[in-house]
C-alpha atoms as a PDB file:
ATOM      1  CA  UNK A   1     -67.300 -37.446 -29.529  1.00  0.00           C
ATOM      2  CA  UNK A   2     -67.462 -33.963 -28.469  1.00  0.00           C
ATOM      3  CA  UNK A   3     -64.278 -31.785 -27.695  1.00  0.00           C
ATOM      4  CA  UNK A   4     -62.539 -31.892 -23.947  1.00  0.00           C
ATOM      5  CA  UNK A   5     -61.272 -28.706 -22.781  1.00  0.00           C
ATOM      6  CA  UNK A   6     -57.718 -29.030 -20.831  1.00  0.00           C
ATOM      7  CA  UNK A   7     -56.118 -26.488 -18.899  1.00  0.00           C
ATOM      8  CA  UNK A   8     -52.867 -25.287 -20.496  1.00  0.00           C
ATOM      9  CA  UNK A   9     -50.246 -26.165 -17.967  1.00  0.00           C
ATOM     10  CA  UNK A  10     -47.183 -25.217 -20.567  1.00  0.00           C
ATOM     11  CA  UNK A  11     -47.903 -23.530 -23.729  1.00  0.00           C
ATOM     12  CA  UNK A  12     -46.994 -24.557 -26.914  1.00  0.00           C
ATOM     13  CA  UNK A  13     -48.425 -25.144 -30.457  1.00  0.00           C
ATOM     14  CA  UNK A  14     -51.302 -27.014 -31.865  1.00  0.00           C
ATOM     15  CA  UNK A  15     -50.339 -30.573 -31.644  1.00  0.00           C
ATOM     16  CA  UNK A  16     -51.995 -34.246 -32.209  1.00  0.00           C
ATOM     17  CA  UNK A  17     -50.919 -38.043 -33.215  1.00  0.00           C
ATOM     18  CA  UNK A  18     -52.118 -40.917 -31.912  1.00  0.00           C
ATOM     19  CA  UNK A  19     -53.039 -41.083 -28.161  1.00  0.00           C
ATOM     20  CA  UNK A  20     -51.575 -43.347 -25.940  1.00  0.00           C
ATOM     21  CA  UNK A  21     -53.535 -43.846 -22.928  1.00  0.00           C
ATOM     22  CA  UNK A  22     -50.925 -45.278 -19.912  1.00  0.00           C
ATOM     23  CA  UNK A  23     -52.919 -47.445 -17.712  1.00  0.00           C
ATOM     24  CA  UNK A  24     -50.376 -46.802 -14.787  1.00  0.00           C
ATOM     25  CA  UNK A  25     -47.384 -44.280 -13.431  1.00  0.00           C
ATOM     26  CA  UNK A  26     -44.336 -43.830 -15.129  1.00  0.00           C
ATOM     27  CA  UNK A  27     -40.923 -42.469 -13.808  1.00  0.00           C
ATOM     28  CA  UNK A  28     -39.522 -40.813 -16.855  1.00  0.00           C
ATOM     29  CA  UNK A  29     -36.111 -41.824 -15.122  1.00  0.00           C
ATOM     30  CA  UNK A  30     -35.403 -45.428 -15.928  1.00  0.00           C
ATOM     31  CA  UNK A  31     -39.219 -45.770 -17.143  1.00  0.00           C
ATOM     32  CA  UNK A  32     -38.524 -44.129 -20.853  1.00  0.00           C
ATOM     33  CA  UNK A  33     -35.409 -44.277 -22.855  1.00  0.00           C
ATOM     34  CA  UNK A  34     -34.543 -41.040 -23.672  1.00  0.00           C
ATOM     35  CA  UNK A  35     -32.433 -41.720 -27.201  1.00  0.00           C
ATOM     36  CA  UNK A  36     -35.427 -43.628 -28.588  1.00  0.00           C
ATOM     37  CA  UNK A  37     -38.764 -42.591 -26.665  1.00  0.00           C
ATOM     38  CA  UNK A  38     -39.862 -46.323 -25.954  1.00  0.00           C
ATOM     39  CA  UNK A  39     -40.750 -47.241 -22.801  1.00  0.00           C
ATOM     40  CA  UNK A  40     -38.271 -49.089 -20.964  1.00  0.00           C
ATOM     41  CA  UNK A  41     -39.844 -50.150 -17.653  1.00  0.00           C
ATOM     42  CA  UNK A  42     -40.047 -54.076 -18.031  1.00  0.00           C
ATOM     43  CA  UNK A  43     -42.748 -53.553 -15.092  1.00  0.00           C
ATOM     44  CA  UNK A  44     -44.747 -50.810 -17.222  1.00  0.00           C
ATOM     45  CA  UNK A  45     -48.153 -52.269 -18.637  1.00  0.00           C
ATOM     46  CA  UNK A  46     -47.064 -50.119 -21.940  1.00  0.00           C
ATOM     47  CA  UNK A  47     -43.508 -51.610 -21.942  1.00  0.00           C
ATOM     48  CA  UNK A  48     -42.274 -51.471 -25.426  1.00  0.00           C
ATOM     49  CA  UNK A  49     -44.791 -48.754 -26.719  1.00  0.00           C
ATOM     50  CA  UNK A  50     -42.966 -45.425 -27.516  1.00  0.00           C
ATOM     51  CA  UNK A  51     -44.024 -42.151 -26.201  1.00  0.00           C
ATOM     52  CA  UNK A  52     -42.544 -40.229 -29.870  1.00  0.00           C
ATOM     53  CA  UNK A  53     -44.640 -37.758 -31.504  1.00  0.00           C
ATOM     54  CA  UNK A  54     -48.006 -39.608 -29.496  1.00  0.00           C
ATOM     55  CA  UNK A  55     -50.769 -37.276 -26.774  1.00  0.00           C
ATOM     56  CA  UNK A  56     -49.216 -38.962 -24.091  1.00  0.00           C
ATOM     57  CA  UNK A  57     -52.055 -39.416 -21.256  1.00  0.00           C
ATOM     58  CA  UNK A  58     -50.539 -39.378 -18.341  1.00  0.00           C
ATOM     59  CA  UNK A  59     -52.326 -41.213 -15.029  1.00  0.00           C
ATOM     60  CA  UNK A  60     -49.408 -40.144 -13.080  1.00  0.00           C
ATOM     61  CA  UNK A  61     -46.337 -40.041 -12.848  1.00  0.00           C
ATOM     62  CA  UNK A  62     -43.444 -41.911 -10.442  1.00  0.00           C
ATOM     63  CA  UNK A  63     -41.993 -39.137  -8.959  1.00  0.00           C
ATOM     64  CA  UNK A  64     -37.640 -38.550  -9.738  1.00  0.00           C
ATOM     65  CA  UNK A  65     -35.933 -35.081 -10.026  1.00  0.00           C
ATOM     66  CA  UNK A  66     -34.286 -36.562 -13.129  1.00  0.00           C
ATOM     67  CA  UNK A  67     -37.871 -36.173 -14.923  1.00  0.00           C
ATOM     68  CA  UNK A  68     -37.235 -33.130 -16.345  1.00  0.00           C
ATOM     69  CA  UNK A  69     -33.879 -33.784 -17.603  1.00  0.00           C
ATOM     70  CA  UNK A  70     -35.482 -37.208 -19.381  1.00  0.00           C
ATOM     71  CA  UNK A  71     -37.963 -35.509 -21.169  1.00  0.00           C
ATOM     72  CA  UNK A  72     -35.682 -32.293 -22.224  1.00  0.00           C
ATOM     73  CA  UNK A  73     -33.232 -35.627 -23.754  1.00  0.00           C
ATOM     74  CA  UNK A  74     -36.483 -36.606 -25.313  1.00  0.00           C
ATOM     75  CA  UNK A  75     -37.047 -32.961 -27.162  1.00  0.00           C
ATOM     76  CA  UNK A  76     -33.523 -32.763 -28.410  1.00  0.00           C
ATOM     77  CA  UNK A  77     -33.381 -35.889 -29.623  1.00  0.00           C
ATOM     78  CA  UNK A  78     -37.200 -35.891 -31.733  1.00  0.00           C
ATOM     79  CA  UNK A  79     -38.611 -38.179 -29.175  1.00  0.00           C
ATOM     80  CA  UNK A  80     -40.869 -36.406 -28.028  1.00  0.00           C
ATOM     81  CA  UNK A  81     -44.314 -36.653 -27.217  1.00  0.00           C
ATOM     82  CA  UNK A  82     -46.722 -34.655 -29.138  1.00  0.00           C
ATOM     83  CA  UNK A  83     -48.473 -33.352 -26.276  1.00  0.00           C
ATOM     84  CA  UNK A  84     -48.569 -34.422 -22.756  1.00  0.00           C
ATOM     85  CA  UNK A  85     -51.613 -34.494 -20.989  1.00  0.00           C
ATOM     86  CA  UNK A  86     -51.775 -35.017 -16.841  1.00  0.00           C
ATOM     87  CA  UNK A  87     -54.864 -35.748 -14.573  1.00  0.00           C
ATOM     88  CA  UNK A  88     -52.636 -33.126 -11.884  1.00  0.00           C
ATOM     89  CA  UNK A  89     -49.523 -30.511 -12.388  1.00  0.00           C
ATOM     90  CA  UNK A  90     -46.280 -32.339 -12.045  1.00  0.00           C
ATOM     91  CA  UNK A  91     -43.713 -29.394 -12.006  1.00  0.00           C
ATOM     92  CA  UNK A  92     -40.259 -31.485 -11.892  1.00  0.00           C
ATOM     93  CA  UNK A  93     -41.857 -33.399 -15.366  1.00  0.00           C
ATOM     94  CA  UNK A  94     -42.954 -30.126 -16.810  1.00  0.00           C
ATOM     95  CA  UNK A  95     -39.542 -27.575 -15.841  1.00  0.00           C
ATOM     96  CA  UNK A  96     -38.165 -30.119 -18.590  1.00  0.00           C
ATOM     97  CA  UNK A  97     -40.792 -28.633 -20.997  1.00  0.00           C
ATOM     98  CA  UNK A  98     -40.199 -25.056 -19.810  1.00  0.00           C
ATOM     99  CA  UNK A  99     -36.168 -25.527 -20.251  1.00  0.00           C
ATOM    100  CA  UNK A 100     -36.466 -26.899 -23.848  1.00  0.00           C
ATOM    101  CA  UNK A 101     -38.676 -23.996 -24.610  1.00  0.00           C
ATOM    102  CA  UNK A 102     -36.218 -21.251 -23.207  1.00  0.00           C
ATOM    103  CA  UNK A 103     -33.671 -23.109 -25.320  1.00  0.00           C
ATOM    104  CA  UNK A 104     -35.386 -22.480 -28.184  1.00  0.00           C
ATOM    105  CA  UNK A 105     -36.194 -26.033 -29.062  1.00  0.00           C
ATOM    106  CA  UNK A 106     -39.870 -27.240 -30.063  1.00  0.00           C
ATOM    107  CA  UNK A 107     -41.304 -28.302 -26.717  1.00  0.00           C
ATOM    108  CA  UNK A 108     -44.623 -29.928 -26.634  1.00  0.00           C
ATOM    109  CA  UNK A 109     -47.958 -28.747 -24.581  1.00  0.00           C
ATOM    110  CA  UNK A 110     -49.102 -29.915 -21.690  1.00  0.00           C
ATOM    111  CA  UNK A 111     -52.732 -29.968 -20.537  1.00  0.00           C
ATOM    112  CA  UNK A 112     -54.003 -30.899 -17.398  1.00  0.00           C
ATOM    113  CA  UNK A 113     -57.694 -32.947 -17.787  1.00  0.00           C
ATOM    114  CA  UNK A 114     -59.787 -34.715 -15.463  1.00  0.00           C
ATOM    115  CA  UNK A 115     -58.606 -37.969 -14.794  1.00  0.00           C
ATOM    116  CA  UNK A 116     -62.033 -39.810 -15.615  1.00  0.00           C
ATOM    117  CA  UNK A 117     -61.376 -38.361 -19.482  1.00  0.00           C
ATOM    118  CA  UNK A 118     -58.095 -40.050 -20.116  1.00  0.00           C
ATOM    119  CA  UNK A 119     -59.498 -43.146 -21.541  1.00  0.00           C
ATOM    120  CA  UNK A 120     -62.208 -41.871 -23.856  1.00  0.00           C
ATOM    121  CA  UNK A 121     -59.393 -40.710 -26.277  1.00  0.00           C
ATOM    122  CA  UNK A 122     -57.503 -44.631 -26.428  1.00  0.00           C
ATOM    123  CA  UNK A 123     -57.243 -45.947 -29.670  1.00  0.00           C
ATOM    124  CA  UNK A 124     -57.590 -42.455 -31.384  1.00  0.00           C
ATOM    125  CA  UNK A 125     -56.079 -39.778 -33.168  1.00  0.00           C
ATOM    126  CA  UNK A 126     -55.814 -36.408 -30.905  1.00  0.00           C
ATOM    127  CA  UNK A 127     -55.641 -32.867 -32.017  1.00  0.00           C
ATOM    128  CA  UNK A 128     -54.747 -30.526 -29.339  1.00  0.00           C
ATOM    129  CA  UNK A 129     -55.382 -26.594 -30.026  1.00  0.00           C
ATOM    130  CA  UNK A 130     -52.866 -24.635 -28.595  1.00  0.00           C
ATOM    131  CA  UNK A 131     -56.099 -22.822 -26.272  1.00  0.00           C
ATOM    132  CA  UNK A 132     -56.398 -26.575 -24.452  1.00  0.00           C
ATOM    133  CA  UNK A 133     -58.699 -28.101 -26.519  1.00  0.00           C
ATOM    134  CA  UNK A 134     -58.898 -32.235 -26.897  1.00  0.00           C
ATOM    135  CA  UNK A 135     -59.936 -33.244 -29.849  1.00  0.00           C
ATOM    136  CA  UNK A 136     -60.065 -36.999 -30.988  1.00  0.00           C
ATOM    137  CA  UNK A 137     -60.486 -38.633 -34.356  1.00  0.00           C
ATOM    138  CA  UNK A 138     -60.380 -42.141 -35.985  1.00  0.00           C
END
């Protein structure tokens, strides 16, 4: 499989772990528990799965203001994701990224990729250059 290139929505560095490919929206608020990076939405498809140290492929999310604060809990605590990766900018989810990187912690990237990509990298292992580039394994 040949390389995607994302655009780099929030810097970080080179990143990769197992993808998981969401199938539907999440609200980070009430959707993933922030102590343990599972997620907690009984309604969720991926209810159970958890969203720690994984390229989380994002079809969109379920819009809350509290986003941002979920996902900062997530970096402090080692929860995590890897990488995000978003069909579309979602600036409340990524200010959480931005925060945790003025604080000094280790935030993740985000990438933004066309939609229609998401699913080629299921059931794989994805390295993510810090430039935006996808690339999947075994």
């Amino acid at each position: 499989m040949s390389p995607a290139r994302g655009e780099v929505l929030v810097a970080g560095a080179a990143a990769g772990g197992p993808a998981l490919v969401l199938s539907a929206p999440i609200s980070f608020w009430g959707g993933v528990d922030p102590k343990t990076g599972t997620i907690a939405d009984v309604r969720h498809p991926q209810h159970g799965e958890s969203v720690a140290g994984r390229v989380l492929f994002l079809p969109g999310t379920i819009g809350s203001s509290s986003a941002s604060a979920v996902l900062l809990e997530l970096v402090h605590a080692g929860r995590a994701p890897a990488a995000i990766v978003l069909h579309e900018p979602d600036a409340i989810l990524l200010l959480g990224l931005i925060v945790a990187g003025e604080m000094g912690w280790p935030a993740p990237p985000a990438l933004r990729l066309d939609r229609t990509l998401h699913e080629r990298f299921a059931g794989t292992t994805v390295a993510v250059s810090a430039e935006g580039a996808l690339e999947a394994g075994t």
